[in-house]
PDB file of N, CA and C in Angstrom:
ATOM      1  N   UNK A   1     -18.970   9.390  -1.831  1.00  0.00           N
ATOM      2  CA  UNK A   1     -19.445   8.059  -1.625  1.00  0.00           C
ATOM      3  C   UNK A   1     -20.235   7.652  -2.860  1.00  0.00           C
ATOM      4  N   UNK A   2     -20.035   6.252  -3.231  1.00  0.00           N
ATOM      5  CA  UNK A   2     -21.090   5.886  -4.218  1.00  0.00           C
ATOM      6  C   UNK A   2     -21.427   4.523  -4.035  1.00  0.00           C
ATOM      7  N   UNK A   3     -22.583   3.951  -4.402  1.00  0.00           N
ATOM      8  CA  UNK A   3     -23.373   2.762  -4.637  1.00  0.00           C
ATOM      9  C   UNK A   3     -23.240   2.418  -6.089  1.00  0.00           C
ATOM     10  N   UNK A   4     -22.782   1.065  -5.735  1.00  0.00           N
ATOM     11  CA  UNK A   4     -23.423   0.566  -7.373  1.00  0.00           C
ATOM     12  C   UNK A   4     -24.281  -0.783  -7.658  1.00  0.00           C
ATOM     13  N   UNK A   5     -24.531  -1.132  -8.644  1.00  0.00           N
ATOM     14  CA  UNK A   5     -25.280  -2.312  -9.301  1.00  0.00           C
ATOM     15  C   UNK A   5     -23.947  -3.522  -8.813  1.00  0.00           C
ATOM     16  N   UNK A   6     -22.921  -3.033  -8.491  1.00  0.00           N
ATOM     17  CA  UNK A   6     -21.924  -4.556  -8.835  1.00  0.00           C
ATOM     18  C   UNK A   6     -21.464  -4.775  -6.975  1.00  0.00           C
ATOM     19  N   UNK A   7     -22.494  -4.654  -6.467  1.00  0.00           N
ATOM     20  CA  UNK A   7     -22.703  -4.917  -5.077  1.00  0.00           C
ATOM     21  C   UNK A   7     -21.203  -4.541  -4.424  1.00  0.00           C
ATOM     22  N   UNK A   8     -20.945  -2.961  -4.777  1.00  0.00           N
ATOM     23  CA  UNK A   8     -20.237  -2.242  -3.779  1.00  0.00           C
ATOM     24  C   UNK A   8     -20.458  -0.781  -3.386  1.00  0.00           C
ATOM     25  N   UNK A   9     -20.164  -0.180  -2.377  1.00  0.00           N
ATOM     26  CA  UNK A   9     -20.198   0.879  -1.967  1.00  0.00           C
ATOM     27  C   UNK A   9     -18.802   1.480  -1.302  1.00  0.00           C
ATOM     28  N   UNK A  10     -18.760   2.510  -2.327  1.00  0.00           N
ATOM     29  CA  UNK A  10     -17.092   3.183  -1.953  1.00  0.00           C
ATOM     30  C   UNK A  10     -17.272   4.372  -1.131  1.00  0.00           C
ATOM     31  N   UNK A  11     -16.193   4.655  -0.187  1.00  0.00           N
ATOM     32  CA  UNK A  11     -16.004   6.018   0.310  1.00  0.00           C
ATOM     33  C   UNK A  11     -14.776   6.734  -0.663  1.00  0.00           C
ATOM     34  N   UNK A  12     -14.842   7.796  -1.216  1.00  0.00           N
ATOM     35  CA  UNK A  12     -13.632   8.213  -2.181  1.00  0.00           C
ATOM     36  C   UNK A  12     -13.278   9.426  -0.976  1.00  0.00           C
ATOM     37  N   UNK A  13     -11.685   9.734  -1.634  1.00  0.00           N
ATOM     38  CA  UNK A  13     -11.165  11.148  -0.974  1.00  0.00           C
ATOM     39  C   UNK A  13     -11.485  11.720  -2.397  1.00  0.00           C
ATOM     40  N   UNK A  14     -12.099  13.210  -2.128  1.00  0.00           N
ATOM     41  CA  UNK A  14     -12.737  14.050  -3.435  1.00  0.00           C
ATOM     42  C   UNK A  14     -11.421  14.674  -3.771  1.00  0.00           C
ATOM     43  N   UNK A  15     -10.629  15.163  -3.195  1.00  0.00           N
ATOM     44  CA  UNK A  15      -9.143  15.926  -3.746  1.00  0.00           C
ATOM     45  C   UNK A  15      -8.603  15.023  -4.630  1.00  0.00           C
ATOM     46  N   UNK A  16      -7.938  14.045  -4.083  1.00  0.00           N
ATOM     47  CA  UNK A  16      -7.421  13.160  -5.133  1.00  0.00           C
ATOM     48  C   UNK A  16      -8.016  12.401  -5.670  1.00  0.00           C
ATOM     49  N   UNK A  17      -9.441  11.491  -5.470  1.00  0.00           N
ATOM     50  CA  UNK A  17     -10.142  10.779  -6.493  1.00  0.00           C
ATOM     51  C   UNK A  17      -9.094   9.324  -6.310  1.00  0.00           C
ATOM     52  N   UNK A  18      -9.090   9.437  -5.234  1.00  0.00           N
ATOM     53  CA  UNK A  18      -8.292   7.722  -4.059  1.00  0.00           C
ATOM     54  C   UNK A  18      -9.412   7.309  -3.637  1.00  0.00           C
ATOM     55  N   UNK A  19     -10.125   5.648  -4.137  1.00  0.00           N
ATOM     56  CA  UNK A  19     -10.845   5.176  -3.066  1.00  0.00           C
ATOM     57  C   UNK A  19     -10.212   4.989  -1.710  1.00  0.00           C
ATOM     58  N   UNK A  20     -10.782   5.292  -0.554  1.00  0.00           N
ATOM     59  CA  UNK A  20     -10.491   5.241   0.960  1.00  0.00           C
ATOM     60  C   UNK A  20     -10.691   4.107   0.934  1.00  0.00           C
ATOM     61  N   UNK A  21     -12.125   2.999   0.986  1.00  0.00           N
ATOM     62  CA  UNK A  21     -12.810   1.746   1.640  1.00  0.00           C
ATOM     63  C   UNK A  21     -13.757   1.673   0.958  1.00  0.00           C
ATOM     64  N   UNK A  22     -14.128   0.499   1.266  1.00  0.00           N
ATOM     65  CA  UNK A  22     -15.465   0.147   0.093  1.00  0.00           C
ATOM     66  C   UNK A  22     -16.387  -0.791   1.042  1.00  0.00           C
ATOM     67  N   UNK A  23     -17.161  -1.099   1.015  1.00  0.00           N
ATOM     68  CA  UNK A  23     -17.818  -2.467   1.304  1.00  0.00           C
ATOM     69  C   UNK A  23     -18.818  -2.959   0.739  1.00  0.00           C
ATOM     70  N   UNK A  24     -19.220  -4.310   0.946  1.00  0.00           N
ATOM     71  CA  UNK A  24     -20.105  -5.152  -0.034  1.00  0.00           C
ATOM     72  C   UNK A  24     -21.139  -6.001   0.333  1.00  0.00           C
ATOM     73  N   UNK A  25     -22.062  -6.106  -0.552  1.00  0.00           N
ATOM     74  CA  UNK A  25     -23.542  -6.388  -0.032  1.00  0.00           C
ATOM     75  C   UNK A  25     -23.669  -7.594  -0.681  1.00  0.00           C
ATOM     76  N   UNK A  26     -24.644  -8.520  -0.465  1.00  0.00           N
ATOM     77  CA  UNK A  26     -25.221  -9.514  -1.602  1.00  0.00           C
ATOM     78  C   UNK A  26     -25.884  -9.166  -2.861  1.00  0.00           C
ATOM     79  N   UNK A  27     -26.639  -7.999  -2.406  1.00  0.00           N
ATOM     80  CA  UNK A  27     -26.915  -7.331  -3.555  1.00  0.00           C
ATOM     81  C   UNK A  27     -26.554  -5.950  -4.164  1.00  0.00           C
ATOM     82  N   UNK A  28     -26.786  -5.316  -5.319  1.00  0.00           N
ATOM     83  CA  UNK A  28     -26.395  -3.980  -5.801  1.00  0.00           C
ATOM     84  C   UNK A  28     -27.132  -3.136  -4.733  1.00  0.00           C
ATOM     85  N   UNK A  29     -26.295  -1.694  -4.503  1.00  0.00           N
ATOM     86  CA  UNK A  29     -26.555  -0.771  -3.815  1.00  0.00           C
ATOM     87  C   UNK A  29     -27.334  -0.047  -4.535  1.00  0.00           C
ATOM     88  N   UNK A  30     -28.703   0.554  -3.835  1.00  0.00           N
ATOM     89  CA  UNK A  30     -29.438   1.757  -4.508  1.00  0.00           C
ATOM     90  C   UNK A  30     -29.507   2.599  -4.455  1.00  0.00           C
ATOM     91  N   UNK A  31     -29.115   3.368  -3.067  1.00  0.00           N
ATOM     92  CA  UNK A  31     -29.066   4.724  -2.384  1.00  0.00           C
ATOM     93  C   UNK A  31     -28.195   4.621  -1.334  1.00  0.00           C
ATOM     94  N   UNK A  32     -27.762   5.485  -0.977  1.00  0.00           N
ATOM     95  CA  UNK A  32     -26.331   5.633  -0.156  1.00  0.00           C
ATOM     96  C   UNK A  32     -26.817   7.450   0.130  1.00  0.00           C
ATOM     97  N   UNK A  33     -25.931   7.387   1.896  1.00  0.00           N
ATOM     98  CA  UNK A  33     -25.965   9.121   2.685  1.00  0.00           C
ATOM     99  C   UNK A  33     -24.640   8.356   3.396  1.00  0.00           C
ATOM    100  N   UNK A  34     -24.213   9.632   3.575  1.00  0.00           N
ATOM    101  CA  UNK A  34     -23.243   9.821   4.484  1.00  0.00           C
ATOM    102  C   UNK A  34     -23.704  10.523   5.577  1.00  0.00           C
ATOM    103  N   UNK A  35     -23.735  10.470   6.875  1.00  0.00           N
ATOM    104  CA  UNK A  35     -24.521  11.300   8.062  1.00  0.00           C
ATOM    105  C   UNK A  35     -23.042  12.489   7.956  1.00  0.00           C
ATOM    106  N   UNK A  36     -24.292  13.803   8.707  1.00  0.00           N
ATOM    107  CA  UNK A  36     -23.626  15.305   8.990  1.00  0.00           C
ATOM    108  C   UNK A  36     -22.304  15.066   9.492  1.00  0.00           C
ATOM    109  N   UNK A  37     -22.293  13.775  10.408  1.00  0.00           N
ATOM    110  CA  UNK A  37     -20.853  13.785  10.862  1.00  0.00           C
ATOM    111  C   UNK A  37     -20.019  13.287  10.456  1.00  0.00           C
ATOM    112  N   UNK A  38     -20.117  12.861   9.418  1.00  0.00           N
ATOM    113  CA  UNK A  38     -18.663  12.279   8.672  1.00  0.00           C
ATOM    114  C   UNK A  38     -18.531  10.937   8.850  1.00  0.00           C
ATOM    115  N   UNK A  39     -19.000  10.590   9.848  1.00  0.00           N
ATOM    116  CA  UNK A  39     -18.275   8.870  10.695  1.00  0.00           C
ATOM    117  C   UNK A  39     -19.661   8.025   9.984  1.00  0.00           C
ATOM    118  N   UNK A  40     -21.024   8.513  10.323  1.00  0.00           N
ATOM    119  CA  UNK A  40     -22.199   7.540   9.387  1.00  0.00           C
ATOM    120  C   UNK A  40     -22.551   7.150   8.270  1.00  0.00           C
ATOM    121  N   UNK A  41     -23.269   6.068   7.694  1.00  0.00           N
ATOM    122  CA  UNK A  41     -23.358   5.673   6.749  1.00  0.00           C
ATOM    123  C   UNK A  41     -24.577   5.116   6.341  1.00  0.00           C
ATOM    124  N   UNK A  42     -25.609   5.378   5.514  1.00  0.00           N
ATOM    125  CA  UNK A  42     -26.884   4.547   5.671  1.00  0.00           C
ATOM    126  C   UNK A  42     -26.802   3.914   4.315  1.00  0.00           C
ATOM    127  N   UNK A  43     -27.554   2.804   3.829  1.00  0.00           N
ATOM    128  CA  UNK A  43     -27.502   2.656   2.532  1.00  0.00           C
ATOM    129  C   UNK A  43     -28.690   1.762   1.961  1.00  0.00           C
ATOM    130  N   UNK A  44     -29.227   1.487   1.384  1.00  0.00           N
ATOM    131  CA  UNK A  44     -30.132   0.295   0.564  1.00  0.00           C
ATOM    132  C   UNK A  44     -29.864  -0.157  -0.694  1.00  0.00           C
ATOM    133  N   UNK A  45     -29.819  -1.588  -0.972  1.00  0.00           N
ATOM    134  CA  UNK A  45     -29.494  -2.345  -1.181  1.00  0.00           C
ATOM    135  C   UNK A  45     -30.424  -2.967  -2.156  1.00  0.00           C
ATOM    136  N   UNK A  46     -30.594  -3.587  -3.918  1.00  0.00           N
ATOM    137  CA  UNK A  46     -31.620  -4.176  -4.507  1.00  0.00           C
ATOM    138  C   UNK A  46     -32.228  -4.783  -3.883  1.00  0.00           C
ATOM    139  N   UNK A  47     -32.289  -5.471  -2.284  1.00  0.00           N
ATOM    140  CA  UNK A  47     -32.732  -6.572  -1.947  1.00  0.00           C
ATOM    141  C   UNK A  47     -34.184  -6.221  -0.866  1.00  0.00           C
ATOM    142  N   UNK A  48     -33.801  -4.744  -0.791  1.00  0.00           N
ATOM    143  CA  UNK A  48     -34.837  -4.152   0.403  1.00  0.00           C
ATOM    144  C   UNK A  48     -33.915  -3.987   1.757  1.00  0.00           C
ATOM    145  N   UNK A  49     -32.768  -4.422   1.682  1.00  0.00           N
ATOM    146  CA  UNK A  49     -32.006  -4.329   3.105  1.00  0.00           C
ATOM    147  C   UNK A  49     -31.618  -3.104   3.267  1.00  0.00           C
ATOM    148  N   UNK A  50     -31.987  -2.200   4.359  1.00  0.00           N
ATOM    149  CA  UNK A  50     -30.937  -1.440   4.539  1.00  0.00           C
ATOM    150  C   UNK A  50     -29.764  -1.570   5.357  1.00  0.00           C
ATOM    151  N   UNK A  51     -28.584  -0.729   5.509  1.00  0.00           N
ATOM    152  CA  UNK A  51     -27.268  -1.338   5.998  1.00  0.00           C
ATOM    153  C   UNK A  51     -26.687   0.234   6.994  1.00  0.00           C
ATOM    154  N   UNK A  52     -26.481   0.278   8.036  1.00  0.00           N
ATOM    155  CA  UNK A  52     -25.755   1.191   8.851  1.00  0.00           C
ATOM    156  C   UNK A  52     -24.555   0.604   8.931  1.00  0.00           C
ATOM    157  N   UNK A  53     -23.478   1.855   8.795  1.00  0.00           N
ATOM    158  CA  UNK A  53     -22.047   1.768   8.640  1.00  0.00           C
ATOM    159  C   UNK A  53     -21.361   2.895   9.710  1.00  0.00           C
ATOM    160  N   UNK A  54     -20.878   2.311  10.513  1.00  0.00           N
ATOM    161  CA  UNK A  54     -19.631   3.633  11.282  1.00  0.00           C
ATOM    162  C   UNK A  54     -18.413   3.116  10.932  1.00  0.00           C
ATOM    163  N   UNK A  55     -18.041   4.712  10.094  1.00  0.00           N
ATOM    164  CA  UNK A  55     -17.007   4.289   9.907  1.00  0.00           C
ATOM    165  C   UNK A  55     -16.026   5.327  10.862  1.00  0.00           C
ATOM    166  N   UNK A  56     -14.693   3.978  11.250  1.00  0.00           N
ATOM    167  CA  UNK A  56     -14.034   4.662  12.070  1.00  0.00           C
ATOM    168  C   UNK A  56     -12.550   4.855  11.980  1.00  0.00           C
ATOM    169  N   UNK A  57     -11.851   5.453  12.139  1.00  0.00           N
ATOM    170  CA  UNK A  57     -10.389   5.514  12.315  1.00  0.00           C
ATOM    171  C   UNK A  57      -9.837   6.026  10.707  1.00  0.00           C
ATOM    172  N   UNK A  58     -10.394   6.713  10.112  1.00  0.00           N
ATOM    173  CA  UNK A  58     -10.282   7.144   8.672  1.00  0.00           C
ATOM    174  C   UNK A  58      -9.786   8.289   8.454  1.00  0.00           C
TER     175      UNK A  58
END
């Protein structure tokens, strides 16, 4: 997973280096987790927002 300054956040597959999904904020991403289980997502955002993500069917 990564955050960036250009207000997106990707999930990658690490074997092949395929973005899976991405999604997008108003502002640049600052920190990004993926929860123990695979399916969560927490993240913050330049703006002070933080953002919960389930991701599902992946």
């Amino acid at each position: 997973m990564s955050g960036s300054t250009d207000k997106t956040l990707k999930l990658w597959n690490l074997a092949t280096g395929e973005e899976i999904t991405s999604f997008t904020s108003d502002a640049g991403f600052k920190v990004c987790a993926l929860a123990p289980d695979g399916a969560g997502v927490v993240a913050g955002d330049r703006s002070g927002r933080v953002h919960f993500l389930r991701l599902a069917g992946l």
